[in-house]
C-alpha atoms as a PDB file:
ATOM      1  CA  UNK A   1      22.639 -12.806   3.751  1.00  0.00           C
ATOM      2  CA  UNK A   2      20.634  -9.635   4.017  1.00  0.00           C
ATOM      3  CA  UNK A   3      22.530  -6.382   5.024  1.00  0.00           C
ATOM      4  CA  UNK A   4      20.813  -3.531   6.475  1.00  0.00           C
ATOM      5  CA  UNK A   5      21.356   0.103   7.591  1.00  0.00           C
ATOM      6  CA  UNK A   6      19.962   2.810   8.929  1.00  0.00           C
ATOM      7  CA  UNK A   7      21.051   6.759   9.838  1.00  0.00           C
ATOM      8  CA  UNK A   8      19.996   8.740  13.300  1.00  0.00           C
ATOM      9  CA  UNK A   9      20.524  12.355  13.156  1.00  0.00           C
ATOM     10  CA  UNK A  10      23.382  13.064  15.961  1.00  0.00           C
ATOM     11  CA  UNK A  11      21.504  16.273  16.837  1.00  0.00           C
ATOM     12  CA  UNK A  12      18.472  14.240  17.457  1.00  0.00           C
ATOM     13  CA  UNK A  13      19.106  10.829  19.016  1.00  0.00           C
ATOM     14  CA  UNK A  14      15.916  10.141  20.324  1.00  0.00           C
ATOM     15  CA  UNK A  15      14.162  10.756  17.552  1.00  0.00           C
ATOM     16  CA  UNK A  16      15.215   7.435  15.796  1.00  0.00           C
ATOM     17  CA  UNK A  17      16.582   6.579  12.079  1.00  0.00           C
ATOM     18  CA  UNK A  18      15.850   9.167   9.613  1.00  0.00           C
ATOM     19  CA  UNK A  19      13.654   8.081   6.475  1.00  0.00           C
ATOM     20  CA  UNK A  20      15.977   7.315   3.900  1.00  0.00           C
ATOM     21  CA  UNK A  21      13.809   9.104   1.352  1.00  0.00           C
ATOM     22  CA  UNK A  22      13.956  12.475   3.314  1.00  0.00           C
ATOM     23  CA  UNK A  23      17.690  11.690   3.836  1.00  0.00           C
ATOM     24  CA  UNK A  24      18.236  11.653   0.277  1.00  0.00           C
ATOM     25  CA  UNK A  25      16.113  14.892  -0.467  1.00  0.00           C
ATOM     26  CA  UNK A  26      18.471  16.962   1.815  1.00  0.00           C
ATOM     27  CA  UNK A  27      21.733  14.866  -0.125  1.00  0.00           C
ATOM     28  CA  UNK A  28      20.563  16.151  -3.292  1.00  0.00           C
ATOM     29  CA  UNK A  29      20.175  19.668  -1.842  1.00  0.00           C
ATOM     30  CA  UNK A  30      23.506  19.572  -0.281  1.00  0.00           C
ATOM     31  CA  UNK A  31      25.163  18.661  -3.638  1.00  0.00           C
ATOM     32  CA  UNK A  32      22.740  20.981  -6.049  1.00  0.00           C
ATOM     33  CA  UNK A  33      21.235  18.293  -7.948  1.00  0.00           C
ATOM     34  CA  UNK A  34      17.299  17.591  -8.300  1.00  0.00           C
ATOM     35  CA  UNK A  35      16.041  14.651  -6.553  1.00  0.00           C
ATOM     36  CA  UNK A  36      14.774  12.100  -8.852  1.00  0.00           C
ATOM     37  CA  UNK A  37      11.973   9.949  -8.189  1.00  0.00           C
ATOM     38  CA  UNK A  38      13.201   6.492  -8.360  1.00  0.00           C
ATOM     39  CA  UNK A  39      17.291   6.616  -7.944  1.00  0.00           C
ATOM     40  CA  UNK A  40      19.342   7.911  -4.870  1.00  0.00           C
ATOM     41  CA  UNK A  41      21.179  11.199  -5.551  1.00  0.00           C
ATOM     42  CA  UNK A  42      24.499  10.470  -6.873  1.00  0.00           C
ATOM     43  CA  UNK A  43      24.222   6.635  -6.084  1.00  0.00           C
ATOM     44  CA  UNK A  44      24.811   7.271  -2.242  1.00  0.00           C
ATOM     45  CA  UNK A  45      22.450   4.691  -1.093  1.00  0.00           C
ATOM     46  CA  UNK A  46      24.411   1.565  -3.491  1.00  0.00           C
ATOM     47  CA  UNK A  47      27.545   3.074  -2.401  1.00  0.00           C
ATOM     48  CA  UNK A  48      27.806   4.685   0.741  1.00  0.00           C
ATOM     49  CA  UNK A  49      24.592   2.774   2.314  1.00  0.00           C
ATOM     50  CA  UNK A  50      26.317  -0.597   1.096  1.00  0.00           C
ATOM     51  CA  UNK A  51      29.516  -0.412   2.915  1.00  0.00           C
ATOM     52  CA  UNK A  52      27.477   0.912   5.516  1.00  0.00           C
ATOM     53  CA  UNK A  53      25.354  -2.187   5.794  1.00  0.00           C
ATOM     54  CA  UNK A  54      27.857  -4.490   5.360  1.00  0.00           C
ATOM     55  CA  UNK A  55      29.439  -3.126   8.853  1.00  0.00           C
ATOM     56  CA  UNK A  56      32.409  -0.526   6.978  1.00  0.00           C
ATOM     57  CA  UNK A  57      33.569   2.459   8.891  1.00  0.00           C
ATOM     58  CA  UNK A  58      33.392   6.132   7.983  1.00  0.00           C
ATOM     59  CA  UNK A  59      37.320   5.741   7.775  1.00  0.00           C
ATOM     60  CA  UNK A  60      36.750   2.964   5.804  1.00  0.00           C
ATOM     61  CA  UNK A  61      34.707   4.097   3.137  1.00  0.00           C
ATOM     62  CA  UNK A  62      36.427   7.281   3.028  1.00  0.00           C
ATOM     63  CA  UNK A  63      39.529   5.062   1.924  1.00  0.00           C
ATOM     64  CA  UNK A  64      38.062   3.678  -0.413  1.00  0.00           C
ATOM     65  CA  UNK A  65      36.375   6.594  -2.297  1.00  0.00           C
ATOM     66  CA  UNK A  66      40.222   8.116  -2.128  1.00  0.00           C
ATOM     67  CA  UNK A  67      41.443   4.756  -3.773  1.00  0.00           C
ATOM     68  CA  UNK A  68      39.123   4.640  -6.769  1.00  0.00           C
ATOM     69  CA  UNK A  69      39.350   8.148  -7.501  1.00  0.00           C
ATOM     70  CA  UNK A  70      42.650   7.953  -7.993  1.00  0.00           C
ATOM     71  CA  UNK A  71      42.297   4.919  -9.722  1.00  0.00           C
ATOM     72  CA  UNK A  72      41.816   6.168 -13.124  1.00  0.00           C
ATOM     73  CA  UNK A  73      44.724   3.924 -14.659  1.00  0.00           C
ATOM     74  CA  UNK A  74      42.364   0.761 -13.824  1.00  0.00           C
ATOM     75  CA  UNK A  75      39.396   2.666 -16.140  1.00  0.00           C
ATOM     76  CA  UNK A  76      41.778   3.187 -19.057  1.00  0.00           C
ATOM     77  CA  UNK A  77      40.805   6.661 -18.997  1.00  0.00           C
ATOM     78  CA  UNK A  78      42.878   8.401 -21.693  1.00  0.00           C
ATOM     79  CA  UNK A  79      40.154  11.420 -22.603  1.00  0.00           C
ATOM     80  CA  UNK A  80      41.039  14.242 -19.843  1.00  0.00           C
ATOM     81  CA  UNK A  81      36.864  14.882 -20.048  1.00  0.00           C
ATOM     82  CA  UNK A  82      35.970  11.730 -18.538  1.00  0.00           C
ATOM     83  CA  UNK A  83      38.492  12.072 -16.079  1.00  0.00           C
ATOM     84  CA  UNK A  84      37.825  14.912 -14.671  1.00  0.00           C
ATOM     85  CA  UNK A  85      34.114  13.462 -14.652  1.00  0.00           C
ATOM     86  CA  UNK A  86      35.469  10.348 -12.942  1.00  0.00           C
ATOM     87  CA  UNK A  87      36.990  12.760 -10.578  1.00  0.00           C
ATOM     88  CA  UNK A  88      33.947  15.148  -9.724  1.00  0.00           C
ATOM     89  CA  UNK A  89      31.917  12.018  -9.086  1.00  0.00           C
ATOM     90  CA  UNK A  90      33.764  11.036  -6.460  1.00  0.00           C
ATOM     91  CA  UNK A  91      34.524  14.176  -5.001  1.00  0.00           C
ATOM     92  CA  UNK A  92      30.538  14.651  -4.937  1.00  0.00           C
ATOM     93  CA  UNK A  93      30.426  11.300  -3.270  1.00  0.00           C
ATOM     94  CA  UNK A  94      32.397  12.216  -1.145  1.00  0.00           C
ATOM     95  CA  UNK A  95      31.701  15.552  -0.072  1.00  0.00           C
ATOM     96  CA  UNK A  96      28.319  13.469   1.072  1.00  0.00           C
ATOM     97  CA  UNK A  97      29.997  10.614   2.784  1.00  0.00           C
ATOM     98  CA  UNK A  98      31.643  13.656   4.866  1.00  0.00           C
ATOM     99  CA  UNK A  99      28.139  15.412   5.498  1.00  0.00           C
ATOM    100  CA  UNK A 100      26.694  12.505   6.994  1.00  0.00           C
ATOM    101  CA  UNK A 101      29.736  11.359   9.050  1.00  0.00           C
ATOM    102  CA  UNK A 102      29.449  15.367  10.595  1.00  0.00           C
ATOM    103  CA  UNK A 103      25.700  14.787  10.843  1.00  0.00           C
ATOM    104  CA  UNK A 104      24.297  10.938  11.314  1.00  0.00           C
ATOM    105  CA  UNK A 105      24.900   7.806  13.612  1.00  0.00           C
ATOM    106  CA  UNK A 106      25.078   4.796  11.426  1.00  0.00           C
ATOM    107  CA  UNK A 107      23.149   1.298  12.333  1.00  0.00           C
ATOM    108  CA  UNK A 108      23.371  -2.046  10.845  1.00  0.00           C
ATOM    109  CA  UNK A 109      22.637  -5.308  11.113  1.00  0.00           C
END
């Protein structure tokens, strides 16, 4: 079964769903990185668009991105370096799961 989202701007309703490309060129800025021609910044889209299209909630996802950052036992992640990378991924994740909660209506079907 196909699952599908899309994201209107809150501050412009009318104006429809947002190209997803565009979408991901402001995501990048937000977060400092450079956008990269074929992959979503930071995985958002697999992630965040996922749950999204499967019908989860802002609350919902937000849960979850709490849960497996804290989840490091799971990993086996004895080196402190890779968990504190383990740890800013998520927090980049979501820091952008919290930008476009503030800034986007979510859609999907």
């Amino acid at each position: 079964m196909a699952a599908h989202f899309n994201l209107t701007r809150k501050s412009a309703p009318d104006a429809g769903p947002v190209n997803l490309h565009d979408l991901d060129v402001e995501i990048c800025a937000l977060i400092g990185e450079p956008v990269h021609p074929s992959r979503y910044c930071v995985g958002w889209f697999d992630s965040i668009g996922y749950w999204l299209a499967v019908g989860k909630t802002w609350d919902e996802i937000r849960t979850m991105h709490a849960e497996w950052r804290a989840d490091i036992g799971r990993l086996n992640m004895a080196d402190p370096e890779a968990v504190a990378a383990h740890h800013a991924f998520y927090d980049r994740l979501e820091k952008v799961r919290a930008w476009l909660e503030e800034n986007f209506i979510p859609e999907h079907w």
